[in-house]
N, C-alpha and C. Protein backbone atom coordinates (compact mmCIF):
# COMPACT_ATOMS: atom_id res chain seq x y z
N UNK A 1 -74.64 144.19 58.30
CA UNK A 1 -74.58 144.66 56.92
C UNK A 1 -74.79 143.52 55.93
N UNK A 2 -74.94 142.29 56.28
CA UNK A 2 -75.01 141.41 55.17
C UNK A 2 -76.50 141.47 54.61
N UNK A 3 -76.70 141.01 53.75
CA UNK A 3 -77.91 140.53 52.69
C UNK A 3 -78.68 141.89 52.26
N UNK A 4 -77.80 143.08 52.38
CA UNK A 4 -78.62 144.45 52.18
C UNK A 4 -77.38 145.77 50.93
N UNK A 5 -77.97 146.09 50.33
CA UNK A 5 -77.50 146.97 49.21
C UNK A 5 -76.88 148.46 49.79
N UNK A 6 -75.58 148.63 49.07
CA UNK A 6 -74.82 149.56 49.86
C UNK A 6 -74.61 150.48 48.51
N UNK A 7 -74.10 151.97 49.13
CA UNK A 7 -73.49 152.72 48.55
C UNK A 7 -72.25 152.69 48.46
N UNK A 8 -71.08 152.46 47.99
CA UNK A 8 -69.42 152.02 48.40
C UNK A 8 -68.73 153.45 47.57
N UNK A 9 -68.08 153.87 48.05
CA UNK A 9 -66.86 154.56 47.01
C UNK A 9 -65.61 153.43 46.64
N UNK A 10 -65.91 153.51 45.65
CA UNK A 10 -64.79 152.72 45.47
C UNK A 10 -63.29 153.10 44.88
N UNK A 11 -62.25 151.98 44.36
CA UNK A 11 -60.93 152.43 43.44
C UNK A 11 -59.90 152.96 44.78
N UNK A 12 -60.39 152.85 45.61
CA UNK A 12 -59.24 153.30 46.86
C UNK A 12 -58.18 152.49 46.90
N UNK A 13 -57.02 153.15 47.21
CA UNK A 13 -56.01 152.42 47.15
C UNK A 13 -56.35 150.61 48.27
N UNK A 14 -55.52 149.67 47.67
CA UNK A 14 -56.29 149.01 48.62
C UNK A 14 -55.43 148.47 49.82
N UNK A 15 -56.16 148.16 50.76
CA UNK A 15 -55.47 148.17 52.11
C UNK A 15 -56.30 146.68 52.73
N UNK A 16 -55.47 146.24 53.65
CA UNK A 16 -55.90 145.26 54.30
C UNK A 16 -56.87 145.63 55.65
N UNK A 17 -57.85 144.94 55.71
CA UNK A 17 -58.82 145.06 56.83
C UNK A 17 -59.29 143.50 57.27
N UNK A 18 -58.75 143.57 58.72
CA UNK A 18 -59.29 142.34 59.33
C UNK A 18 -58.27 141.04 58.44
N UNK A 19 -57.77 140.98 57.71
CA UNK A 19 -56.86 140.19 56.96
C UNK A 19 -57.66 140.38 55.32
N UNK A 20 -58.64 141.07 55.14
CA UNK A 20 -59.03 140.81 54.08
C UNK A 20 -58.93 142.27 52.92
N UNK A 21 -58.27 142.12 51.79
CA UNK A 21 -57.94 143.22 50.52
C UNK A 21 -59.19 144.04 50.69
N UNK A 22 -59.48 145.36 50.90
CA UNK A 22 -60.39 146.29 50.27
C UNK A 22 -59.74 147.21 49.73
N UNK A 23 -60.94 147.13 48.66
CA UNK A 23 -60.66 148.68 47.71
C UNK A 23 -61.68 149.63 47.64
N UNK A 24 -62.63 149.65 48.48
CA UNK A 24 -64.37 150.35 49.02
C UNK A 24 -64.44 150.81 50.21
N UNK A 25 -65.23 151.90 50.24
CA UNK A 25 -65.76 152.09 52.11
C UNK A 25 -66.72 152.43 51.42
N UNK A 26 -67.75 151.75 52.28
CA UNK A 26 -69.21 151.99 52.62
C UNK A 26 -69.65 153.59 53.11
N UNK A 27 -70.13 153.83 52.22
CA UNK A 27 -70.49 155.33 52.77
C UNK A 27 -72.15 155.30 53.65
N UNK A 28 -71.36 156.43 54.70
CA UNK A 28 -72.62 156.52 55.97
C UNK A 28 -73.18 158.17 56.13
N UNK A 29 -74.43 158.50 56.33
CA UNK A 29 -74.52 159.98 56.87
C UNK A 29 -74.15 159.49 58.87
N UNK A 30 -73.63 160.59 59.33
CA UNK A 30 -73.23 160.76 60.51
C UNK A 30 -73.15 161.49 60.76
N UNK A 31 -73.78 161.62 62.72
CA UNK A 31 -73.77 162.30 63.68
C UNK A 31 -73.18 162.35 64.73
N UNK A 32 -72.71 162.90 65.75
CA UNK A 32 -72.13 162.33 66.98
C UNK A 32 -72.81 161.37 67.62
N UNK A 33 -74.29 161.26 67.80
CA UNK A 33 -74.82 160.14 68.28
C UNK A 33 -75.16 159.03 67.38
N UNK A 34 -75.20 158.80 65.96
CA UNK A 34 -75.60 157.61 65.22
C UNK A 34 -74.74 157.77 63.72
N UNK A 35 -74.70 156.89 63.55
CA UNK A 35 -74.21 156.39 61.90
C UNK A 35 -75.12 155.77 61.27
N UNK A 36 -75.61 156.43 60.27
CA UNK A 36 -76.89 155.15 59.05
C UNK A 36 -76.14 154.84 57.62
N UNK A 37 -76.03 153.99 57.43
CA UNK A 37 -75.66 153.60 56.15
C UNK A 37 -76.69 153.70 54.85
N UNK A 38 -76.14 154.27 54.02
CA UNK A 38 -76.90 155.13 53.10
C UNK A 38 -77.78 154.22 51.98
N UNK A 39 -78.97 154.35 51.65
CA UNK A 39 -79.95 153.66 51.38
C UNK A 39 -79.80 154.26 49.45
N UNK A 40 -79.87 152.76 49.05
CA UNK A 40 -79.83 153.08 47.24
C UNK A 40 -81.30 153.25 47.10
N UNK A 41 -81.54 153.32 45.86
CA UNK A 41 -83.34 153.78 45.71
C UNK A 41 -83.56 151.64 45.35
N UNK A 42 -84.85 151.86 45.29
CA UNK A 42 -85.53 150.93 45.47
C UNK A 42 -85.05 150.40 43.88
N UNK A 43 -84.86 149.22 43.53
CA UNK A 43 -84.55 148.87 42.22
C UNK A 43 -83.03 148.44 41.67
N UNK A 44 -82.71 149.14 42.51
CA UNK A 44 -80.79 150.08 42.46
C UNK A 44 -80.01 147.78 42.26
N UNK A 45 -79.29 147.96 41.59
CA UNK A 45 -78.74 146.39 41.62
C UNK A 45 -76.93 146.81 41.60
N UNK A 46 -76.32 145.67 41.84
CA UNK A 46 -74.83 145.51 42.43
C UNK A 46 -74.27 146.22 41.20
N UNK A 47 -73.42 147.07 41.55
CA UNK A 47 -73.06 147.88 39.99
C UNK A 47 -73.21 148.94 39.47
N UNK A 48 -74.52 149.88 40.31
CA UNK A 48 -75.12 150.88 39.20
C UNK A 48 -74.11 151.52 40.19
N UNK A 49 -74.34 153.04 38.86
CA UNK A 49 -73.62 154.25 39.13
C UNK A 49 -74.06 155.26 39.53
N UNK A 50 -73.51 155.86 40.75
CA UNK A 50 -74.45 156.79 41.36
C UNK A 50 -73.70 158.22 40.40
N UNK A 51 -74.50 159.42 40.09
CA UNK A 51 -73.98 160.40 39.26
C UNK A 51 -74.82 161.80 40.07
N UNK A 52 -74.50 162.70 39.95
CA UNK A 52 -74.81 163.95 40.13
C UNK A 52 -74.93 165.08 39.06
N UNK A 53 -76.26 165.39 39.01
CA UNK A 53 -76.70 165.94 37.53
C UNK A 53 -75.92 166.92 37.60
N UNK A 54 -75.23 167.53 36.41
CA UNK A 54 -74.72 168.41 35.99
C UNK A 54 -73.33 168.56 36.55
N UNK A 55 -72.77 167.52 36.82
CA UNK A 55 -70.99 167.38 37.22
C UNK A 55 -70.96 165.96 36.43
N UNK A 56 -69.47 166.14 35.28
CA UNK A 56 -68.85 165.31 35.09
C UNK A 56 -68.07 163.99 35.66
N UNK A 57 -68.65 163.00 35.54
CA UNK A 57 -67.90 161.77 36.29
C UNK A 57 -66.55 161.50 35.14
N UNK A 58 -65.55 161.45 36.41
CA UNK A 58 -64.20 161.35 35.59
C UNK A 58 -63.84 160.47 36.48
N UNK A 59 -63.44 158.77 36.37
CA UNK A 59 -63.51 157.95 37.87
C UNK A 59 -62.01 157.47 37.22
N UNK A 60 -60.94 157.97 38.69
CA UNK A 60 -59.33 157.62 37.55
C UNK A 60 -59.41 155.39 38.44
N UNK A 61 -58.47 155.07 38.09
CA UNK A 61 -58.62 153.63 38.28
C UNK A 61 -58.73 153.20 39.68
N UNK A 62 -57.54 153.97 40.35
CA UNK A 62 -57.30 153.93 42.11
C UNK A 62 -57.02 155.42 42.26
N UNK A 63 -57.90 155.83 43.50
CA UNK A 63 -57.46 157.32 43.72
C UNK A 63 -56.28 157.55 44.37
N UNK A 64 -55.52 158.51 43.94
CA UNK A 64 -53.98 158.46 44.90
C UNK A 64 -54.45 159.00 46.28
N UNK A 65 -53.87 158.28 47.28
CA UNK A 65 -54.00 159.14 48.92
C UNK A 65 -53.11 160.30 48.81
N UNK A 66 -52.08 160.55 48.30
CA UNK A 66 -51.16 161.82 48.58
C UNK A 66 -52.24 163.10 47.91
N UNK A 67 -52.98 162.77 46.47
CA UNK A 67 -53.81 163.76 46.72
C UNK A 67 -54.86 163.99 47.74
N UNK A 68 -55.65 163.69 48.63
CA UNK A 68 -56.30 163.93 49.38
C UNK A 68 -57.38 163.85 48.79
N UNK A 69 -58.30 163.42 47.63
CA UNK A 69 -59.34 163.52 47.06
C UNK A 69 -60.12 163.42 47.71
N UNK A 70 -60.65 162.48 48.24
CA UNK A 70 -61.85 162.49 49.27
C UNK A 70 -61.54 163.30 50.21
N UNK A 71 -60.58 164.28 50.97
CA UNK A 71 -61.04 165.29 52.08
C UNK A 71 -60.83 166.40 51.18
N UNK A 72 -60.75 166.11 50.28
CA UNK A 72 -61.29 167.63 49.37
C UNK A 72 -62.59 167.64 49.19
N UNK A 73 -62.97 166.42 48.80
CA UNK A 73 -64.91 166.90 48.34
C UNK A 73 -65.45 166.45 49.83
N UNK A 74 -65.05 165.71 50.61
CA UNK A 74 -65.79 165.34 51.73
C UNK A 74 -66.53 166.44 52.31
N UNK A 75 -66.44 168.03 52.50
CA UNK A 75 -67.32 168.78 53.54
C UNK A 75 -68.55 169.02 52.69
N UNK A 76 -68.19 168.41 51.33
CA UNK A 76 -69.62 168.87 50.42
C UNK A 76 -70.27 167.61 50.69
N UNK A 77 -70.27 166.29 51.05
CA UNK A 77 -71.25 165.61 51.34
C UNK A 77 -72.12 165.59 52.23
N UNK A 78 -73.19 165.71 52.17
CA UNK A 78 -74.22 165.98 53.09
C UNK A 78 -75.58 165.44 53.06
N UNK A 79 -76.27 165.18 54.17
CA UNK A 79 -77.87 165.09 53.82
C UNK A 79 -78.38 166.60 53.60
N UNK A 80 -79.73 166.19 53.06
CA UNK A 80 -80.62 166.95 53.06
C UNK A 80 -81.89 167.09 54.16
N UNK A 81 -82.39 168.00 54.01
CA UNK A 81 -83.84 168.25 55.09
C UNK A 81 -84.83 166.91 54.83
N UNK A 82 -84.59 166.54 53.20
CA UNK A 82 -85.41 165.30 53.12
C UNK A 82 -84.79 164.17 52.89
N UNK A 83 -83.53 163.89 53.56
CA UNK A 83 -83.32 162.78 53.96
C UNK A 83 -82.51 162.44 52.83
N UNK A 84 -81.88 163.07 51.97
CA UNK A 84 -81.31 162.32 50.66
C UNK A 84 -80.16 162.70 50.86
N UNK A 85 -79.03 162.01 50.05
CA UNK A 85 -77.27 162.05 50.10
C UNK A 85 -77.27 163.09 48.98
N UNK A 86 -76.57 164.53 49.43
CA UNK A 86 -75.86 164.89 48.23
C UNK A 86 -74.26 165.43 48.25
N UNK A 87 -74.17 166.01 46.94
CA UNK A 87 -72.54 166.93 46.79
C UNK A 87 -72.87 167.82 46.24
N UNK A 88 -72.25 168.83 47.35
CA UNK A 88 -72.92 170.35 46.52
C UNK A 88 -74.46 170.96 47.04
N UNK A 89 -75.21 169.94 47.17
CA UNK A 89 -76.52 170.21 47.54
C UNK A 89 -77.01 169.27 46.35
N UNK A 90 -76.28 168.70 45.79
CA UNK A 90 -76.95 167.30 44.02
C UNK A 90 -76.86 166.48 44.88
N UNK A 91 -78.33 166.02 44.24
CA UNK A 91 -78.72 164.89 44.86
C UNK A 91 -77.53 163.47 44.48
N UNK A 92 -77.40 162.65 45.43
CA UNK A 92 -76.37 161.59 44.79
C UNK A 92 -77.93 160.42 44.22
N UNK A 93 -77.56 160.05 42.53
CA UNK A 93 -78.88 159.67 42.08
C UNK A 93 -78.66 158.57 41.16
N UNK A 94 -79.16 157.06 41.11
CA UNK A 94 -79.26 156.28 40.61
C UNK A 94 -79.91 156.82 39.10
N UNK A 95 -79.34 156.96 37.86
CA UNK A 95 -80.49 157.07 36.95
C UNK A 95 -81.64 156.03 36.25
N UNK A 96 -82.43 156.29 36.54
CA UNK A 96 -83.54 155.81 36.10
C UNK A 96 -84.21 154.93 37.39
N UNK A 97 -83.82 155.36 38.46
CA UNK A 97 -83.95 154.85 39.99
C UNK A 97 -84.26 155.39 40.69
N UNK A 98 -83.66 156.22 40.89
CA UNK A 98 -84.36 157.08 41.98
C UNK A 98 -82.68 157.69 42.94
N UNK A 99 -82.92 158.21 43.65
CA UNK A 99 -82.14 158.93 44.78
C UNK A 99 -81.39 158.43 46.16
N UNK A 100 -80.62 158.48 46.55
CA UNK A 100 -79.48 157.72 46.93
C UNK A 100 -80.40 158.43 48.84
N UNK A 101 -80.97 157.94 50.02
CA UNK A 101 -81.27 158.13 50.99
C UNK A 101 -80.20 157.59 52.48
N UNK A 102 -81.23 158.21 53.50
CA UNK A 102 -80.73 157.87 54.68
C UNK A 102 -82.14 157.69 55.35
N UNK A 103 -81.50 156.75 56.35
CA UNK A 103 -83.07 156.54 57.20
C UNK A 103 -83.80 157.98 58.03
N UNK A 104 -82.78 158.25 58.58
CA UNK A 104 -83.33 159.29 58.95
C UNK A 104 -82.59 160.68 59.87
N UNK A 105 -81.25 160.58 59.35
CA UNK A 105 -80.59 161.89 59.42
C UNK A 105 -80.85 162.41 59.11
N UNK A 106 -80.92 164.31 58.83
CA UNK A 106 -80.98 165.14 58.15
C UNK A 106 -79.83 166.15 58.45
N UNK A 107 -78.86 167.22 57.12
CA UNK A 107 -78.41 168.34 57.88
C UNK A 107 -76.54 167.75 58.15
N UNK A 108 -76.46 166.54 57.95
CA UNK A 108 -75.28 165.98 58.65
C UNK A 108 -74.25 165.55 57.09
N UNK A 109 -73.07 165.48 57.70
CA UNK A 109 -72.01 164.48 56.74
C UNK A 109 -72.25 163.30 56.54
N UNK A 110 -71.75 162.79 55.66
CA UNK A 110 -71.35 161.83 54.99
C UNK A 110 -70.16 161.32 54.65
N UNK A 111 -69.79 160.27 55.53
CA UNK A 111 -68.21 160.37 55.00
C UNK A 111 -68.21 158.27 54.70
């Protein structure tokens, strides 16, 4: 994973991994046989915001774990037939960039 551009959720409560503070997981589409780590559009730089047309981004500071937020929206993440990350069936989309991909899952989660 080094020297290459990621999709992260971030604001998670943070927890120690390997000895080191995170507050991110790398988001992947997955199958029982492979995991791909999800491809920003071409351009995409450290920072941008991925958004989904026509849903409000409301991002609180750290998400609480007792709500369960992420396994509430998690069964809506998904690829598409053409290879793109969405919620809902929205595309997950860099604006003015382009569309948030996978190499070559289709049909599968994203978690």
């Amino acid at each position: 994973m080094q020297n290459r551009m990621v999709i992260l959720l971030c604001n998670l409560k943070p927890a120690k991994m390997r000895g080191v503070t995170s507050e991110a997981m790398v988001m992947c589409a997955s199958s029982p046989e492979k995991v791909e780590i999800l491809i920003p559009p071409a351009g995409s730089l450290p920072g941008d915001i991925v958004e989904f047309e026509g849903i409000q981004r409301t991002a609180d500071p750290v998400l609480n774990p007792k709500k369960k937020i992420f396994e509430t929206v998690a069964p809506f993440l998904k690829t598409s037939n053409e290879k793109i990350a969405t919620y809902k069936g929205v595309p997950f989309e860099v604006k003015g960039k382009g569309v948030v991909t996978t190499p070559t899952l289709i049909n599968v989660n994203i978690k």
